[in-house]
N, C-alpha and C. Protein backbone atom coordinates (compact mmCIF):
# COMPACT_ATOMS: atom_id res chain seq x y z
N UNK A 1 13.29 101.80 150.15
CA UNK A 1 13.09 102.19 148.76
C UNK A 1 11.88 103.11 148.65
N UNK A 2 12.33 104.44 148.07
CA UNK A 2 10.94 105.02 147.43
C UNK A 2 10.08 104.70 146.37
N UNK A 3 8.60 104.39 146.47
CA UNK A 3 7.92 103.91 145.77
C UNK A 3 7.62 104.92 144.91
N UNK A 4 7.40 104.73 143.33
CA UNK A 4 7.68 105.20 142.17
C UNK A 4 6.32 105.85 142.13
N UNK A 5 5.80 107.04 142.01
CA UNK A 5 4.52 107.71 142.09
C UNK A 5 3.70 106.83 140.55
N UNK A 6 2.25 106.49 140.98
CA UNK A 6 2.10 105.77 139.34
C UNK A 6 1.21 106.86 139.12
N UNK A 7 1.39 106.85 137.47
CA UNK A 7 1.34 108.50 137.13
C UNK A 7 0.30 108.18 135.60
N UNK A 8 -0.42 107.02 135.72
CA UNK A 8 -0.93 106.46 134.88
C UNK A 8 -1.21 106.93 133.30
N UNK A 9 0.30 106.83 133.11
CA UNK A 9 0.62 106.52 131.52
C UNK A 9 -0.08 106.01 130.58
N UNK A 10 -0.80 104.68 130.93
CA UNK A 10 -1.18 103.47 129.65
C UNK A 10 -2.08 104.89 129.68
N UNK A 11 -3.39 105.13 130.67
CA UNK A 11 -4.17 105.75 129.85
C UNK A 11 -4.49 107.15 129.40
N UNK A 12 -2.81 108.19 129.59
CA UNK A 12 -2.40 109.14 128.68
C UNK A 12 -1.80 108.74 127.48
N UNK A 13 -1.44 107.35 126.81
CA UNK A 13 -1.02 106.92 126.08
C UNK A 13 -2.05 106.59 125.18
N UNK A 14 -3.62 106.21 125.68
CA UNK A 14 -5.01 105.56 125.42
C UNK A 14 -5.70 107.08 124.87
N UNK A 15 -5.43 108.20 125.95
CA UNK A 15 -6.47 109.69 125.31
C UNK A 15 -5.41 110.32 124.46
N UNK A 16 -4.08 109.68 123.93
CA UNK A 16 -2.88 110.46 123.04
C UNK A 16 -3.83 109.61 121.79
N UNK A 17 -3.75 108.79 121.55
CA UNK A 17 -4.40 107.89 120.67
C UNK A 17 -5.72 108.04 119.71
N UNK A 18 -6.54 108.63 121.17
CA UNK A 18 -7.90 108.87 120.51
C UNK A 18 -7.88 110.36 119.97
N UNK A 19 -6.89 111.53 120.82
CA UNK A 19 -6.57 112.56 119.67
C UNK A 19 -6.22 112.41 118.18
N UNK A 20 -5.49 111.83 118.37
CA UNK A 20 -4.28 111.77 116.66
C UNK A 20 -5.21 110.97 116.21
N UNK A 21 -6.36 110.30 116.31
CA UNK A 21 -7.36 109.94 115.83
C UNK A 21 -7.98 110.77 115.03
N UNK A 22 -8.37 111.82 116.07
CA UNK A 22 -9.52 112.93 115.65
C UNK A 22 -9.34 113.57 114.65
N UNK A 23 -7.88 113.89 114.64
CA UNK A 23 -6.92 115.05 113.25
C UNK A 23 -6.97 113.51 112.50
N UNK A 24 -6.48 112.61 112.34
CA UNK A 24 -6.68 111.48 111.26
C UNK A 24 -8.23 111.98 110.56
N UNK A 25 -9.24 111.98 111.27
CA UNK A 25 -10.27 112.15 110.57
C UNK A 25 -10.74 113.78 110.10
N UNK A 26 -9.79 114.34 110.76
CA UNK A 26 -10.72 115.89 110.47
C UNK A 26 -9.30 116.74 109.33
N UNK A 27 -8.16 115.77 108.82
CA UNK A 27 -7.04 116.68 108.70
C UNK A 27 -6.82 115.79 107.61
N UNK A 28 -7.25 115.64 106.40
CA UNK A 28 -6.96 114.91 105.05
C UNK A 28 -5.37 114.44 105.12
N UNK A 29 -4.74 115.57 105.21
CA UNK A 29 -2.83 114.71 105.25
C UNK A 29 -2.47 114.49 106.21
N UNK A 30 -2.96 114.66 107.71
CA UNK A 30 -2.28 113.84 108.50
C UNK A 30 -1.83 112.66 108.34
N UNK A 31 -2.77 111.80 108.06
CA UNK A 31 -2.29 110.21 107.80
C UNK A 31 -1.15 109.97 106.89
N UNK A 32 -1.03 110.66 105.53
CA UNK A 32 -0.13 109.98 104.85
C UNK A 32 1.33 110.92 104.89
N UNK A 33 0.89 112.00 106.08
CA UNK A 33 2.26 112.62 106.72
C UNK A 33 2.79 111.87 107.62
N UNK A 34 2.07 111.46 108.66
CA UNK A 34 3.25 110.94 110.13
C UNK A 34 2.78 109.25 109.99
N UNK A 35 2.09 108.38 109.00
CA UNK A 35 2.01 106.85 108.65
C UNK A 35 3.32 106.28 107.87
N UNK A 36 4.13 105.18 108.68
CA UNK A 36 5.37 104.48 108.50
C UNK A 36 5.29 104.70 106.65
N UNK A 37 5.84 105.09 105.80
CA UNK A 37 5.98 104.66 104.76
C UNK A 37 7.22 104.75 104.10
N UNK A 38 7.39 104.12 102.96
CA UNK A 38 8.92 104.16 102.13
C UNK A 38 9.96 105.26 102.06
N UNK A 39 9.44 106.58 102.96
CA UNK A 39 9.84 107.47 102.83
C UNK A 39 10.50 107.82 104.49
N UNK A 40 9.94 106.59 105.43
CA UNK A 40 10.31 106.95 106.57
C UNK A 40 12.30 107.42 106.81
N UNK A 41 13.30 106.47 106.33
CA UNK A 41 14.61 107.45 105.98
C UNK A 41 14.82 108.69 105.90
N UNK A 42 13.84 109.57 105.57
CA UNK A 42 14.19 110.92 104.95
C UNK A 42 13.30 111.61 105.99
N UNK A 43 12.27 110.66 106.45
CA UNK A 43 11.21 111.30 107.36
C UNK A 43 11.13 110.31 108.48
N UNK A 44 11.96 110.97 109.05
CA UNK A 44 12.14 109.86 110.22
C UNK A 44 11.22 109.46 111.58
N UNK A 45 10.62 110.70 112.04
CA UNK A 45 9.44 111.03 112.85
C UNK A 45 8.53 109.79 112.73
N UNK A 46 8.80 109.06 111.53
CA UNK A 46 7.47 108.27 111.38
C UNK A 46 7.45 107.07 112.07
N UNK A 47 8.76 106.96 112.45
CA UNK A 47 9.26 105.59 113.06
C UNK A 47 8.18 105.26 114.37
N UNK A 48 7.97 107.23 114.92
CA UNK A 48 7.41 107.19 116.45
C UNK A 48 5.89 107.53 116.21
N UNK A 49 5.85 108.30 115.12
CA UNK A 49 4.24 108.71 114.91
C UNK A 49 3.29 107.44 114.54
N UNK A 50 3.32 106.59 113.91
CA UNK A 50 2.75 105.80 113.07
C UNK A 50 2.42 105.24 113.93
N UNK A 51 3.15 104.75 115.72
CA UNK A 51 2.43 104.06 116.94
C UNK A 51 1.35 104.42 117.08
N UNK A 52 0.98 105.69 117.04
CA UNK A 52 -0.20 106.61 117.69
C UNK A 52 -1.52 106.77 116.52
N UNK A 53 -1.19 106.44 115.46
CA UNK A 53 -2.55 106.41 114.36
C UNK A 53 -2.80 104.98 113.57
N UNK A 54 -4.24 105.17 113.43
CA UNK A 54 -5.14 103.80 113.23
C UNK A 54 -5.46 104.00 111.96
N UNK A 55 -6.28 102.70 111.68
CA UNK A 55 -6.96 102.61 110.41
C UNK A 55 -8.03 102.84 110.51
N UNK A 56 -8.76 102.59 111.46
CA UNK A 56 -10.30 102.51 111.56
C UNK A 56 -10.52 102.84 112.98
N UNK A 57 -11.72 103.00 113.34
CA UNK A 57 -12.31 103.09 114.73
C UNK A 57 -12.36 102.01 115.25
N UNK A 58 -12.57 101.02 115.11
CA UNK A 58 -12.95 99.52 114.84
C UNK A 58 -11.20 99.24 115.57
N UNK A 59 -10.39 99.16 114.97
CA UNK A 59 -9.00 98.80 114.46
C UNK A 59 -8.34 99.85 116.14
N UNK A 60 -8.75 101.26 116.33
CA UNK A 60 -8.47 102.12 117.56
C UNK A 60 -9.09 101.57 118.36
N UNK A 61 -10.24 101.21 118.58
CA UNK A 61 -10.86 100.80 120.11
C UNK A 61 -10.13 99.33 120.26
N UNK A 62 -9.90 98.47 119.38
CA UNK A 62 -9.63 97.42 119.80
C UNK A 62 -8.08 97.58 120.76
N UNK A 63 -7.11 97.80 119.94
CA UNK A 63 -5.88 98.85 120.71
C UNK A 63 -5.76 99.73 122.34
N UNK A 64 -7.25 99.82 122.37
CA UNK A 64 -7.06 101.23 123.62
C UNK A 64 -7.63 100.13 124.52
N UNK A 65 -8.41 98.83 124.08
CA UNK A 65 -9.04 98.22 124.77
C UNK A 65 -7.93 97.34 125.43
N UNK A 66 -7.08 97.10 124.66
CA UNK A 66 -5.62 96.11 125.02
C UNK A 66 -4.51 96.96 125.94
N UNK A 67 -4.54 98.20 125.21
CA UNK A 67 -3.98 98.84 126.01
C UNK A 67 -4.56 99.46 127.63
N UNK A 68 -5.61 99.72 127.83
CA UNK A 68 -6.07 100.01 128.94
C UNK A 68 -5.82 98.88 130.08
N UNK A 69 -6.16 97.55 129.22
CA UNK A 69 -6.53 96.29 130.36
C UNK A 69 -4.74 95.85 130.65
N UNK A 70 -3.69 95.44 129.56
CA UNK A 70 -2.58 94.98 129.93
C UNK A 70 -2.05 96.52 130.29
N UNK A 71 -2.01 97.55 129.92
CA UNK A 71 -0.71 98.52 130.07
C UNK A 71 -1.03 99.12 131.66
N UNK A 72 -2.52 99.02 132.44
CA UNK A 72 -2.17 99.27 133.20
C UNK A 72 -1.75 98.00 134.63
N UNK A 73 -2.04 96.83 134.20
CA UNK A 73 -1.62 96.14 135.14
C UNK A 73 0.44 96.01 135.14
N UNK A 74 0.48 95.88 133.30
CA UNK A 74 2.12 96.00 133.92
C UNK A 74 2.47 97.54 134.33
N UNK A 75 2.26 98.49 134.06
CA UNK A 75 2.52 99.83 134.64
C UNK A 75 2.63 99.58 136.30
N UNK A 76 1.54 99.15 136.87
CA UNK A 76 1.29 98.81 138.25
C UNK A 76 2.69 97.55 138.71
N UNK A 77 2.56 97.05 138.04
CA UNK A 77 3.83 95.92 138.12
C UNK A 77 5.15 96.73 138.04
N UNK A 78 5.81 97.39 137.19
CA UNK A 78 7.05 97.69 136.73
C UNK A 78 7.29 99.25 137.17
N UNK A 79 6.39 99.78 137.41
CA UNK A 79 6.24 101.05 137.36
C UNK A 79 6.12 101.78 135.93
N UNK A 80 5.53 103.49 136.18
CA UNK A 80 5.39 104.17 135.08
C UNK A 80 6.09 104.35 134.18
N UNK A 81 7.52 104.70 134.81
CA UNK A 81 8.81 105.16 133.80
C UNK A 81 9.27 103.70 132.75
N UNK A 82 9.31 102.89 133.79
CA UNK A 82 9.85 101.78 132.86
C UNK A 82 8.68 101.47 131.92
N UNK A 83 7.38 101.14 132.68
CA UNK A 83 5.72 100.75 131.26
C UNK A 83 6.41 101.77 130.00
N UNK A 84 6.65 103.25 130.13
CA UNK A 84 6.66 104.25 129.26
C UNK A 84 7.39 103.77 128.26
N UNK A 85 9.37 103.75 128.90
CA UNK A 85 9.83 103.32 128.52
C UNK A 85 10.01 102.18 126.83
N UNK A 86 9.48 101.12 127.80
CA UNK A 86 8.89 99.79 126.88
C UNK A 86 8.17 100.35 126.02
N UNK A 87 6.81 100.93 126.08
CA UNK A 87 6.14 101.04 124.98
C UNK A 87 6.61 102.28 124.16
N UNK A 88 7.37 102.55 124.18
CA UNK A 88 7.81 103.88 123.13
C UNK A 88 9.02 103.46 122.21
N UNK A 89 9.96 102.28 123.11
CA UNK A 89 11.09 102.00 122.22
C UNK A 89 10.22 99.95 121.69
N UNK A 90 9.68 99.79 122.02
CA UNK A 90 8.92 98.64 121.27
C UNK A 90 8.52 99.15 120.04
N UNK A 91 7.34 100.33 120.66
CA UNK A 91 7.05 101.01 118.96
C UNK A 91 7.86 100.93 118.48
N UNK A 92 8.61 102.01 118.22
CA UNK A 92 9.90 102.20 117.47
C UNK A 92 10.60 101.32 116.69
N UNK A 93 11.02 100.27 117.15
CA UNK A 93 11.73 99.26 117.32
C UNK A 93 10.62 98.32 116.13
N UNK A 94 9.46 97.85 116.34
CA UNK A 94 8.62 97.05 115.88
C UNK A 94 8.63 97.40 114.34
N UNK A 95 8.65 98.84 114.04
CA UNK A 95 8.10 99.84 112.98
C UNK A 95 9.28 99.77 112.49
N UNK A 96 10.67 99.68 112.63
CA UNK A 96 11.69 99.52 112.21
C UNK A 96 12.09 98.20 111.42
N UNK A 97 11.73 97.38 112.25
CA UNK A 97 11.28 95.59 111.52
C UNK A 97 10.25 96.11 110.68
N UNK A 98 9.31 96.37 110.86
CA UNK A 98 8.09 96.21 109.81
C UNK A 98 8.36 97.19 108.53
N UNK A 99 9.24 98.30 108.75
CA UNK A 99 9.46 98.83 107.10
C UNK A 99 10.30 98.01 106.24
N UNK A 100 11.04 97.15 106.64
CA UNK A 100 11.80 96.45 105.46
C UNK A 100 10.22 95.67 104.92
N UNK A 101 9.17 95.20 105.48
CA UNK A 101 8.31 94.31 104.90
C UNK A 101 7.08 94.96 104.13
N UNK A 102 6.55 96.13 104.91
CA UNK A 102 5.18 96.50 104.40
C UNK A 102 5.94 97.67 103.59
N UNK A 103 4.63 98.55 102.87
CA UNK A 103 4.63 99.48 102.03
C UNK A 103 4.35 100.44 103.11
N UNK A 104 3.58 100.30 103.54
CA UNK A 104 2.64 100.96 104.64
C UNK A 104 2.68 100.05 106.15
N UNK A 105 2.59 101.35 107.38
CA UNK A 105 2.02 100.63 108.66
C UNK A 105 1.87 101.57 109.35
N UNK A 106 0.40 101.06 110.12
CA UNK A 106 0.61 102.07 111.24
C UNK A 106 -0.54 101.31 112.28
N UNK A 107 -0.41 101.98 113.74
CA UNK A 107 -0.64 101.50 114.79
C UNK A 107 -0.01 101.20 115.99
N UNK A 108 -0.31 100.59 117.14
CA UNK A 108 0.16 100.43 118.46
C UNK A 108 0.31 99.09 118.53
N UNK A 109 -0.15 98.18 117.94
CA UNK A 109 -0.07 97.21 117.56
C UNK A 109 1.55 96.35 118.49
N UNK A 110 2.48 96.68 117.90
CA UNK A 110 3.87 96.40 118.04
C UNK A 110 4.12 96.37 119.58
N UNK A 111 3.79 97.96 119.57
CA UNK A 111 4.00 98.45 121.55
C UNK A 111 2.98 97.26 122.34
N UNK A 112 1.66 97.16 122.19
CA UNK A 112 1.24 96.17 122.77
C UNK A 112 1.69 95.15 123.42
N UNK A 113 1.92 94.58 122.20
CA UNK A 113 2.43 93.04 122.10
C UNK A 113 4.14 93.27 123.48
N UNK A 114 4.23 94.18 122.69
CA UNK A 114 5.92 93.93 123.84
C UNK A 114 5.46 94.18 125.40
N UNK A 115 4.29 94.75 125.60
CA UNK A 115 3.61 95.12 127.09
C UNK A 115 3.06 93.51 127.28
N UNK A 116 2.37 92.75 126.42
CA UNK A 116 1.97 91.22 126.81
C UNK A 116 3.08 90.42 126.98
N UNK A 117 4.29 90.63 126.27
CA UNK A 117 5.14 89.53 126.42
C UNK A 117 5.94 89.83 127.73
N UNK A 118 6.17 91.44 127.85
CA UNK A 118 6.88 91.46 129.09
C UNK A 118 5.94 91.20 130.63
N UNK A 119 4.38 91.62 130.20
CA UNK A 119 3.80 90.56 131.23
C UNK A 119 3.45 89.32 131.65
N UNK A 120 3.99 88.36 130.19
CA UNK A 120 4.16 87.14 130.50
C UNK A 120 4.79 86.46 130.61
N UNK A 121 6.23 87.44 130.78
CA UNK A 121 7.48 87.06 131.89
C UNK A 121 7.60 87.34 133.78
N UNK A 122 6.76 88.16 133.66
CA UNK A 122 7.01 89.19 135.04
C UNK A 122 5.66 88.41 135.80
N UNK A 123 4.40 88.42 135.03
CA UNK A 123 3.56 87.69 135.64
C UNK A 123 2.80 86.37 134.56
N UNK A 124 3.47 85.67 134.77
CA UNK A 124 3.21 84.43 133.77
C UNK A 124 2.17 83.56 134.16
N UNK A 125 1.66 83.00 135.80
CA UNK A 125 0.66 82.92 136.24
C UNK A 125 -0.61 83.61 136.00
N UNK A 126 -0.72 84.59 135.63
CA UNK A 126 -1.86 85.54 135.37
C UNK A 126 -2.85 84.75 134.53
N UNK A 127 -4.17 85.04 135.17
CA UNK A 127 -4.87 84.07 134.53
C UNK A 127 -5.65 85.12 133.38
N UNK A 128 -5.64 84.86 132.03
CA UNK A 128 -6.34 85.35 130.77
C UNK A 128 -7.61 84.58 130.67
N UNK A 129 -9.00 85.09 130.22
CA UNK A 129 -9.86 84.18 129.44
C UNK A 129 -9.06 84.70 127.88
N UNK A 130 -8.86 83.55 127.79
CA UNK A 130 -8.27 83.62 126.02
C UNK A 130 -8.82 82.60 125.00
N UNK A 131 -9.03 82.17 124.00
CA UNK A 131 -9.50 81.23 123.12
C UNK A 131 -10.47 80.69 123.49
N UNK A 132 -11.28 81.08 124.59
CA UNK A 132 -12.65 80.51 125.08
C UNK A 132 -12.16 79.97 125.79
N UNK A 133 -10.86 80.16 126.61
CA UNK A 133 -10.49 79.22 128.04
C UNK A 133 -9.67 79.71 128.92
N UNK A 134 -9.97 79.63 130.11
CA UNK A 134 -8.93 80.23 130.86
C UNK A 134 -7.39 79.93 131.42
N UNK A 135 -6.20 80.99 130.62
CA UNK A 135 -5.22 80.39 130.74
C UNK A 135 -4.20 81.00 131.24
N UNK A 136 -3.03 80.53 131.64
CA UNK A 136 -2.07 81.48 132.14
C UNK A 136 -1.11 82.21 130.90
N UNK A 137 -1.16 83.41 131.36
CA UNK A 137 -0.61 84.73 130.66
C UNK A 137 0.50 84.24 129.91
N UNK A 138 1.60 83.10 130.23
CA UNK A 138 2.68 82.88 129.78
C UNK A 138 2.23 81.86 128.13
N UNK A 139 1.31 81.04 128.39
CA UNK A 139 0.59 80.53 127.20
C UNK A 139 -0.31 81.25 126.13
N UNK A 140 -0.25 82.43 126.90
CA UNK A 140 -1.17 83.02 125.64
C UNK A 140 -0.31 83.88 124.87
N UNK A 141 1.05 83.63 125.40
CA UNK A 141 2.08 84.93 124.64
C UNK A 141 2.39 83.84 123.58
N UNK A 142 2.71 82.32 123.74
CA UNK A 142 3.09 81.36 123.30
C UNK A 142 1.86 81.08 122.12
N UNK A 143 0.89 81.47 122.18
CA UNK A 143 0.00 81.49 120.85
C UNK A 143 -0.06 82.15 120.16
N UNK A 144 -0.01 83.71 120.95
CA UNK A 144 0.12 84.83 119.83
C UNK A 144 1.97 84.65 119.14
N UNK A 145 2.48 84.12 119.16
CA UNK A 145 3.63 83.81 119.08
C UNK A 145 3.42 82.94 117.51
N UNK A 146 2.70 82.02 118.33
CA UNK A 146 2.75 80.73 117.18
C UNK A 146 1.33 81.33 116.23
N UNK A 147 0.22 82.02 116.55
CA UNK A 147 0.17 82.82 115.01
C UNK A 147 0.28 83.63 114.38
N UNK A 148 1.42 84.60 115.05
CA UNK A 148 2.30 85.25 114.28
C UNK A 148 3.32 84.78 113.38
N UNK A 149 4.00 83.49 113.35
CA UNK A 149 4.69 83.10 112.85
C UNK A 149 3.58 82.45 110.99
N UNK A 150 2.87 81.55 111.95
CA UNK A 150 1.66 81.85 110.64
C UNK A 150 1.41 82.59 109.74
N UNK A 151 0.87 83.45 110.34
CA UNK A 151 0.60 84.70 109.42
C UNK A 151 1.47 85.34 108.55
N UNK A 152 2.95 85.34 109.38
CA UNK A 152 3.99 85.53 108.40
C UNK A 152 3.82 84.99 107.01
N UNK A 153 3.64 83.23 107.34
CA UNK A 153 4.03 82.65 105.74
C UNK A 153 2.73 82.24 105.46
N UNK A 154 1.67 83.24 105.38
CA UNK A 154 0.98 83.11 104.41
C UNK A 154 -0.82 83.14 105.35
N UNK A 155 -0.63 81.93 106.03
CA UNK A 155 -1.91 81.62 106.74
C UNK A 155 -2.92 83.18 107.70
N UNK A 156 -4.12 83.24 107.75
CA UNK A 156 -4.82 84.10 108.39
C UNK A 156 -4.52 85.36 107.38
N UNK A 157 -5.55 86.49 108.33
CA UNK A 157 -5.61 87.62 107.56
C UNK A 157 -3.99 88.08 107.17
N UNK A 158 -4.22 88.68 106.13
CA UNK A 158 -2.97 88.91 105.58
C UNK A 158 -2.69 90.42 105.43
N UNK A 159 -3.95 91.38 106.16
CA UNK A 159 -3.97 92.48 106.01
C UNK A 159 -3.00 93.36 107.72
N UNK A 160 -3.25 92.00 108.58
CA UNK A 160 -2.02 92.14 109.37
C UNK A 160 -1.24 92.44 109.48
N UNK A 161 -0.14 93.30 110.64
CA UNK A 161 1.16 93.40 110.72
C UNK A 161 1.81 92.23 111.29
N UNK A 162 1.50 91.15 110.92
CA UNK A 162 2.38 89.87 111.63
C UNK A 162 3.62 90.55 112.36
N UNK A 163 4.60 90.58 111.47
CA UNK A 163 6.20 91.34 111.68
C UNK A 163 5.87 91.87 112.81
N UNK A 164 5.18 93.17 113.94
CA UNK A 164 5.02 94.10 114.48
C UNK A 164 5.02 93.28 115.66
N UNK A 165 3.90 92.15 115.14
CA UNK A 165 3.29 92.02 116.58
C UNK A 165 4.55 90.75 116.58
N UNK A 166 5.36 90.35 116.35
CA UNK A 166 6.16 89.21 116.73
C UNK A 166 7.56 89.88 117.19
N UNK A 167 7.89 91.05 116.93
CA UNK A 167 8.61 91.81 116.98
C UNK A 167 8.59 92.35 118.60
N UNK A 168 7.26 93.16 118.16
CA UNK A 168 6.72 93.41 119.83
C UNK A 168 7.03 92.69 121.02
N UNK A 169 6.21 91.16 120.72
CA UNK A 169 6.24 89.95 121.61
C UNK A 169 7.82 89.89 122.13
N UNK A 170 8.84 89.76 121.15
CA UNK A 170 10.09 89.80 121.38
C UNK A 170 10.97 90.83 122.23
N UNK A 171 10.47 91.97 121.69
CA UNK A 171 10.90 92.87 122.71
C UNK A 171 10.31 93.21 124.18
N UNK A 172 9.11 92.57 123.92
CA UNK A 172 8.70 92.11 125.38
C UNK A 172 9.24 91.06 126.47
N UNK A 173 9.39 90.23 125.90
CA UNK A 173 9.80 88.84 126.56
C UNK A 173 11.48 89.28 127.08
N UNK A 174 11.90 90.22 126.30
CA UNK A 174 13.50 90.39 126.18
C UNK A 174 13.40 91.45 127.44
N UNK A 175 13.01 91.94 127.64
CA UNK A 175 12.73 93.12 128.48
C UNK A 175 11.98 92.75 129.98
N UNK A 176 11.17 91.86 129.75
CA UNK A 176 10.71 91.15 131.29
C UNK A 176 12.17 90.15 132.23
N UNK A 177 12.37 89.59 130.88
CA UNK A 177 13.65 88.63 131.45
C UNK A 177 14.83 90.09 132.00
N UNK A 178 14.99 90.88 131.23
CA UNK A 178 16.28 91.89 131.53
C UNK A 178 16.04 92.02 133.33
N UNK A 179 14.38 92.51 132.88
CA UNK A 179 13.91 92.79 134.77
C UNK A 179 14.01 92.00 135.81
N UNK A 180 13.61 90.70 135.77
CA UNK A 180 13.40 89.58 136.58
C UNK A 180 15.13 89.38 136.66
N UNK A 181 16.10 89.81 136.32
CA UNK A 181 17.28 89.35 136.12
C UNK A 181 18.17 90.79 137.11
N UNK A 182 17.97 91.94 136.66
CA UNK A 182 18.31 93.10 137.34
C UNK A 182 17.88 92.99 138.96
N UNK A 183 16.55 93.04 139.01
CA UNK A 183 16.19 93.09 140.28
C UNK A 183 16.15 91.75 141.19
N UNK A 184 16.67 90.70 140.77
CA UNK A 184 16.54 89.25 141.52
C UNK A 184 16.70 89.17 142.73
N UNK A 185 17.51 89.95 143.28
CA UNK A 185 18.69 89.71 144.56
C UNK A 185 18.18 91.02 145.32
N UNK A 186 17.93 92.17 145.29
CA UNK A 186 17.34 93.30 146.05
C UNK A 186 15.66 93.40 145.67
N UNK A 187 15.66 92.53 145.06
CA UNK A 187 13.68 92.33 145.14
C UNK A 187 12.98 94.06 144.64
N UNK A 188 13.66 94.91 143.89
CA UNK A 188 13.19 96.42 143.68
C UNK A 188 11.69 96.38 142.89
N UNK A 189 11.83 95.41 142.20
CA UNK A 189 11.00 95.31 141.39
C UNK A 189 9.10 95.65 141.77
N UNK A 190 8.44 95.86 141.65
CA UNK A 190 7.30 96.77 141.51
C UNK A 190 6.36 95.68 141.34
N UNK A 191 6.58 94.38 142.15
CA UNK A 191 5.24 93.63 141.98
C UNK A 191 4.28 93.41 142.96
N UNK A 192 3.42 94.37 142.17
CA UNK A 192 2.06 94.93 143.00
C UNK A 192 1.16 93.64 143.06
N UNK A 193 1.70 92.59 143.42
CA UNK A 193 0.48 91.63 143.12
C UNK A 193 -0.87 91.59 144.03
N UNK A 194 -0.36 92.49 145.13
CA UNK A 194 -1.48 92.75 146.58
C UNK A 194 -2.41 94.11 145.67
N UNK A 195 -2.31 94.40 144.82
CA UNK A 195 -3.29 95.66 144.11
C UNK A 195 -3.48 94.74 142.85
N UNK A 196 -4.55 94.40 142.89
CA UNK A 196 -5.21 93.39 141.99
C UNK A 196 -6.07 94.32 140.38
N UNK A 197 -6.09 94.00 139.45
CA UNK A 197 -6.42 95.20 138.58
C UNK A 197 -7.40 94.12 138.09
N UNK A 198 -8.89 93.69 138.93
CA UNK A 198 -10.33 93.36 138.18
C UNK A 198 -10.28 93.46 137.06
N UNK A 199 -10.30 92.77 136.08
CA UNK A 199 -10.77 92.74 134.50
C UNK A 199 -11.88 91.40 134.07
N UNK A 200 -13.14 91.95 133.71
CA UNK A 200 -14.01 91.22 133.60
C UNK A 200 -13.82 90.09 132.57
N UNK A 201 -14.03 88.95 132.49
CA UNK A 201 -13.99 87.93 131.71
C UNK A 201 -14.41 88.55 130.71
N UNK A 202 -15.62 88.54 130.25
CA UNK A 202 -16.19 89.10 129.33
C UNK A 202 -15.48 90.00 128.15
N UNK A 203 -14.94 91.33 128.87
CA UNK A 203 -14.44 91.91 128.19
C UNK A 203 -12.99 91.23 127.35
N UNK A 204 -12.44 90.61 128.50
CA UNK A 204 -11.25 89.72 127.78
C UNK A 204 -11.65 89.01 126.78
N UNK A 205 -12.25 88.42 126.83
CA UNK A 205 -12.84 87.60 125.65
C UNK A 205 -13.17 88.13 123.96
N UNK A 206 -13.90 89.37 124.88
CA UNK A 206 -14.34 89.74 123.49
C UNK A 206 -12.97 90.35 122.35
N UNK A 207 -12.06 91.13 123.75
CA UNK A 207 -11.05 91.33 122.72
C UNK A 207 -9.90 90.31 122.13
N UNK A 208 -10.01 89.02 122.65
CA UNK A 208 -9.21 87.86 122.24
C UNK A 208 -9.85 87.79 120.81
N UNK A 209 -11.20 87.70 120.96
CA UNK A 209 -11.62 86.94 119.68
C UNK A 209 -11.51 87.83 118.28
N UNK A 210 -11.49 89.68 118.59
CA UNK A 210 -11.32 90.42 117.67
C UNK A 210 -10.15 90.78 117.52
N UNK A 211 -9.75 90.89 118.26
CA UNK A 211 -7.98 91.53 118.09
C UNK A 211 -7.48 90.67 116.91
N UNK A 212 -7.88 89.48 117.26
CA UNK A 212 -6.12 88.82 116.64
C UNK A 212 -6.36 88.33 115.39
N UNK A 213 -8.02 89.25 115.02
CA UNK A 213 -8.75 89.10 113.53
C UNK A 213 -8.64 90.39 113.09
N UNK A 214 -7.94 91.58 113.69
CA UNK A 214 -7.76 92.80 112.55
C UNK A 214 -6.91 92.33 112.21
């Protein structure tokens, strides 16, 4: 088998982000041109744009921070094309659930979540510092799970995309199982577990405790 060149996506996906940032702040209508809104039907683009722009700086770093640490270990796992893949039709897909609910949405939010859930099918052992404890990857999809469902009816910030990120999770989990199921029997699958991707406790932490409070 030829090994899949890794062509590191998550973090052309991470400096796509912090552009459409920059015009967010320097370009008055960008935002309420390519941001999911009631008008997405007629303007359809928005389904894919609205992945790529934030609310805040605050709200972007937390995102690039999730995205840097999970998108490149499953990238390394699954390879580039498929990481790409996932996170472009998760967006999509997430933002599609979330316009029947919000007025407004926008963010990466959605794509994330489907990159955690499909890594906590593919590598479910993976050890997270999460909630102030260290746990395996497959339990921490199982929380963000269970307070997404929360948040739905009512409980925690409410300024949330609950919908996105449960959506996400789903199309993650649906998409790790597809893999672990395709490749079972010829072993193709891309698990780099001998290329280890260091991520400091610390930093995990800090984004457990903010993330799942925008």
């Amino acid at each position: 088998m030829v090994m899949e060149k890794f062509r590191f996506y998550s973090l052309w996906l991470c400096l796509l982000c912090v552009l459409v940032f920059i015009f967010q702040v320097w370009i008055p209508v960008f935002t309420p041109t390519f941001i999911l809104s009631q008008d997405a039907l007629i303007k359809p683009w928005q389904f894919l744009s609205a992945i790529f722009l934030h609310g805040s700086l605050t709200h972007l770093l937390y995102n690039l921070f999730a995205l840097f640490i999970f998108g490149l270990i499953l990238e390394r796992t699954v390879g580039s094309k498929k990481f790409l893949l996932l996170f472009l039709i998760s967006g999509i897909l997430a933002n599609i659930f979330t316009f029947y609910f919000y007025p407004n949405s926008l963010g990466a939010s959605g794509a994330i979540m489907a990159v955690i859930g499909c890594l906590a099918v593919l590598r479910p052992m993976m050890a997270v510092f999460s909630f102030g404890i260290i746990l395996p990857m497959f339990a921490v999809a199982i929380i963000w799970i269970i307070g997404s469902f929360l948040g739905i009816f009512g409980f925690g910030d409410q300024g949330i995309g609950y919908i996105a990120h449960l959506s996400g999770l789903f199309i993650g989990v649906l998409y790790g199982f597809f893999l672990r199921l395709k490749y079972k029997q010829n072993n193709s699958l891309v698990y780099s577990t001998s290329r280890k991707v260091v991520i400091p406790e610390d930093a995990i932490r800090s984004w457990e405790e903010n993330y799942m409070k925008r």
